[in-house]
N, C-alpha and C. Protein backbone atom coordinates (compact mmCIF):
# COMPACT_ATOMS: atom_id res chain seq x y z
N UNK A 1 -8.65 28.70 23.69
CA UNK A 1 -7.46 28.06 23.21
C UNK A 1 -7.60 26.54 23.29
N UNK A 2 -8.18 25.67 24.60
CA UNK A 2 -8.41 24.69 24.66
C UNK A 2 -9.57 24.29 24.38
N UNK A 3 -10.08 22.81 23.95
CA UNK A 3 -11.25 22.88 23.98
C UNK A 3 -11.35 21.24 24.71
N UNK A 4 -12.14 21.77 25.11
CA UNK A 4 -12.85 20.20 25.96
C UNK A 4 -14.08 19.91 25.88
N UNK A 5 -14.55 19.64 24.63
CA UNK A 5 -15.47 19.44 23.71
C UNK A 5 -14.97 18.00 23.01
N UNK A 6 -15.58 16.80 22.91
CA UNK A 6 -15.03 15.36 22.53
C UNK A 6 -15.53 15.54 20.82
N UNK A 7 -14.92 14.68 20.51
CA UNK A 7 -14.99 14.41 18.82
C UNK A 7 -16.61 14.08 18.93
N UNK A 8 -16.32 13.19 19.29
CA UNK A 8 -17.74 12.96 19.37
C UNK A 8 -19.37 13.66 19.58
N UNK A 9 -19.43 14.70 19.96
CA UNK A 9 -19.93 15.89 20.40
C UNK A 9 -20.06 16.67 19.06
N UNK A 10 -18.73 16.91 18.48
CA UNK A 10 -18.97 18.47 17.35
C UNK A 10 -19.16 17.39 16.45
N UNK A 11 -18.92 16.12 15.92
CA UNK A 11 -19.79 15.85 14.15
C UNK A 11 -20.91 15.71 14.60
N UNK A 12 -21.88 15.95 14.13
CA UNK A 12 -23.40 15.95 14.11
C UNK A 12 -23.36 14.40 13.70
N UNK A 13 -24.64 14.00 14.69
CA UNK A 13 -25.36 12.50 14.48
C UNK A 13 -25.36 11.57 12.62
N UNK A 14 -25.93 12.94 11.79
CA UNK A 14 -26.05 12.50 11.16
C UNK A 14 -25.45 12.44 9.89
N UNK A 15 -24.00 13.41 10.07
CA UNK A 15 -22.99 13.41 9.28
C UNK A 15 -22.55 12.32 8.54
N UNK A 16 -22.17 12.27 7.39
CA UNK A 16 -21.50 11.01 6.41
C UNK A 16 -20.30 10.85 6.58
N UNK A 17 -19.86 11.52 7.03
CA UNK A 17 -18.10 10.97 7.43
C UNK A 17 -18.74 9.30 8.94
N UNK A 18 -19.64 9.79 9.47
CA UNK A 18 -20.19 8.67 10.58
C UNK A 18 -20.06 7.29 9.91
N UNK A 19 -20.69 7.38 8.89
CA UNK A 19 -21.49 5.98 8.38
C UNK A 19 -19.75 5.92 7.58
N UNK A 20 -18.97 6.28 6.92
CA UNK A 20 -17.92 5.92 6.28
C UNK A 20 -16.65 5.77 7.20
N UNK A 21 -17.00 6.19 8.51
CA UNK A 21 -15.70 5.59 9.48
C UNK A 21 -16.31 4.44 10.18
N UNK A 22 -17.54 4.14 10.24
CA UNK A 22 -17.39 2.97 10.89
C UNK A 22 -17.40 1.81 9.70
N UNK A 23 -18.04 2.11 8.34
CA UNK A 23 -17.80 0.97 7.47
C UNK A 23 -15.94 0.10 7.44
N UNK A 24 -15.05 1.67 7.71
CA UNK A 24 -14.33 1.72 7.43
C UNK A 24 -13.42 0.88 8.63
N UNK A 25 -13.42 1.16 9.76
CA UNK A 25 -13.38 0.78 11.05
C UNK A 25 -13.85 -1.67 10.96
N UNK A 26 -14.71 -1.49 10.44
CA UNK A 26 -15.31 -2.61 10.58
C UNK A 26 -14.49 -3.66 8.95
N UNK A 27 -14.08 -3.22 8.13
CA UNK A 27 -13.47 -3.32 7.10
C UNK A 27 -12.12 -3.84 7.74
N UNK A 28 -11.33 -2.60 8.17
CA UNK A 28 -10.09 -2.79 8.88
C UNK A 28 -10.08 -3.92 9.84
N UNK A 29 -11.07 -3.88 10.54
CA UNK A 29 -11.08 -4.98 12.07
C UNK A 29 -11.07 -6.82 11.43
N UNK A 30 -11.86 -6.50 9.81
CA UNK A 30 -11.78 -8.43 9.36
C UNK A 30 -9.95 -8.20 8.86
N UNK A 31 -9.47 -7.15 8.76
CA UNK A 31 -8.04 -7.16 7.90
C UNK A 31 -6.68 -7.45 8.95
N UNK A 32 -7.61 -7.20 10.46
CA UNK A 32 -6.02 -6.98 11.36
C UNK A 32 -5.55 -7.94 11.50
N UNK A 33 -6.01 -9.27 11.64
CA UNK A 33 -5.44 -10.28 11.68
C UNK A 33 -4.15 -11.30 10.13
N UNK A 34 -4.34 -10.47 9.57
CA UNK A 34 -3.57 -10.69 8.05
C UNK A 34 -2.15 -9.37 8.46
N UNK A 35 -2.41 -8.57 9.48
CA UNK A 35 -1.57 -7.42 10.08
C UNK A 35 -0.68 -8.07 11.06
N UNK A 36 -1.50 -8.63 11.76
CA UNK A 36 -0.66 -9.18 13.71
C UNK A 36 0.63 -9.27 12.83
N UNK A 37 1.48 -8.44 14.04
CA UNK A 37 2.88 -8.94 13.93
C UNK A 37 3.84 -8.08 13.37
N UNK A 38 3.18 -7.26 12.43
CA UNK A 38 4.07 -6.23 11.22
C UNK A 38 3.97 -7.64 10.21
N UNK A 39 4.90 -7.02 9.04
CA UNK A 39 4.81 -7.51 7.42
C UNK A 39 6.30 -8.51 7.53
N UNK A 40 6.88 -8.02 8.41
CA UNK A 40 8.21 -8.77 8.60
C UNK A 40 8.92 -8.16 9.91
N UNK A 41 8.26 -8.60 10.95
CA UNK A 41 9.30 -8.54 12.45
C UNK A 41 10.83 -8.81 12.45
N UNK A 42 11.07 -9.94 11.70
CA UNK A 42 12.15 -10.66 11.91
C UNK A 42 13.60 -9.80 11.47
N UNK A 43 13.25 -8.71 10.52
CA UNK A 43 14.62 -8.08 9.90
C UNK A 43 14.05 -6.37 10.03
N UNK A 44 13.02 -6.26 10.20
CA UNK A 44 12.57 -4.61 10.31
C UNK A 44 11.47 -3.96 11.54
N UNK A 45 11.70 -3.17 11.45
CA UNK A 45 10.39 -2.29 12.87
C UNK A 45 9.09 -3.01 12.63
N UNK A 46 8.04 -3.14 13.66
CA UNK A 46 6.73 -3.53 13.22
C UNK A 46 6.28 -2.40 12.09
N UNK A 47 5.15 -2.95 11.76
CA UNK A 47 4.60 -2.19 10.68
C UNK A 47 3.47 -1.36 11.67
N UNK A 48 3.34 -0.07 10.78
CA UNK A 48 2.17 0.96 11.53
C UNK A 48 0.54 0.14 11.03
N UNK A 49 0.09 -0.17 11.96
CA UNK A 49 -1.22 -0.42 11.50
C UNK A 49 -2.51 0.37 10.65
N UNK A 50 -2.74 -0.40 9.77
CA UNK A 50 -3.47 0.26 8.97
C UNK A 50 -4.53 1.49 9.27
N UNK A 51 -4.66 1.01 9.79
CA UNK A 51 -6.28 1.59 10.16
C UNK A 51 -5.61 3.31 11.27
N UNK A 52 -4.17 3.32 11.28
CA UNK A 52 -3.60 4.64 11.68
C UNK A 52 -2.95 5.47 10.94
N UNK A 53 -2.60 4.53 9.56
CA UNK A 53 -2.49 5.15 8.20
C UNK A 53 -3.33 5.60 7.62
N UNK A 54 -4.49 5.49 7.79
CA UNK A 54 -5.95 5.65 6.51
C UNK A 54 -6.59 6.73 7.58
N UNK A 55 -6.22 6.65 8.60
CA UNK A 55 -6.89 7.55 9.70
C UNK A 55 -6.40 9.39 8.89
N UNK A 56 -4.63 9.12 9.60
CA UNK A 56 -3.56 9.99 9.12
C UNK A 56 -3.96 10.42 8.05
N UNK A 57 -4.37 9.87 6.77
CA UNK A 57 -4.62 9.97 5.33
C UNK A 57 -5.89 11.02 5.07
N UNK A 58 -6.65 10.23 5.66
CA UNK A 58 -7.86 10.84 5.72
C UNK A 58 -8.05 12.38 6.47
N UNK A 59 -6.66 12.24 7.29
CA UNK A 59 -7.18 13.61 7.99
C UNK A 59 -6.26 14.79 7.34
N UNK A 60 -5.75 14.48 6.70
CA UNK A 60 -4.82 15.68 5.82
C UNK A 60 -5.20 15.84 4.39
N UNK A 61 -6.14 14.73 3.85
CA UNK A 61 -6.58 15.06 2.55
C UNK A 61 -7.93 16.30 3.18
N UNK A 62 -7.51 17.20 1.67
CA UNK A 62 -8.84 18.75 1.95
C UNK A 62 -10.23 18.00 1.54
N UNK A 63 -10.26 17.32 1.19
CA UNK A 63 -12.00 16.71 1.11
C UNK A 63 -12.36 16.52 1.61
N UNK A 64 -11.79 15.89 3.48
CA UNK A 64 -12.45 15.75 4.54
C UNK A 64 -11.96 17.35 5.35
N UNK A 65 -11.02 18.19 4.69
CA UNK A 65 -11.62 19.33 5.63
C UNK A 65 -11.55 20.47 4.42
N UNK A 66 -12.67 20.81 3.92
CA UNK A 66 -13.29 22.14 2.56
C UNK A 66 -11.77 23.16 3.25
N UNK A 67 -12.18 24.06 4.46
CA UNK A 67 -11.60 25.19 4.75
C UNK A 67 -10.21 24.70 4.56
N UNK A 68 -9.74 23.61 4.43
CA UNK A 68 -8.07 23.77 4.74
C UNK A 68 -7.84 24.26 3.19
N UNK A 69 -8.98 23.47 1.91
CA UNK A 69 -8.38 23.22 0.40
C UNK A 69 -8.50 25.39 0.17
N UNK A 70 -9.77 25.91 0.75
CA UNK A 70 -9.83 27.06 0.32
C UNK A 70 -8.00 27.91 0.54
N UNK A 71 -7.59 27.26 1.89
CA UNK A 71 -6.19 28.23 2.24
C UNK A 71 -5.65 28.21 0.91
């Protein structure tokens, strides 16, 4: 039921999702500073940071998981 097995562990070394999360990761990191702060503090909630949107995104589209698109 549980697993205590790290992410890191089950993708294989040499998987392509690797090389496209850290491009992706390193992309985001020159962008956060155009982020600090939210889009407008002054009248609304901070803003969700990007890089937890594209995460989110990425993990519910079926192209990054085949078995969910077959359900």
């Amino acid at each position: 039921m549980f697993s205590y097995i790290s992410l890191e562990e089950r993708v294989p070394a040499r998987h392509p999702l690797r090389k496209l999360r850290a491009l992706v990761d390193a992309l985001l990191a020159s962008m956060s500073a155009e982020f600090e702060g939210g889009l407008c503090p002054a009248v609304a909630r901070p803003s969700v940071p990007p890089e937890m949107l594209l995460k989110g995104v990425a993990a519910a589209n079926p192209v990054f998981h085949p078995q969910r698109a077959a359900a």
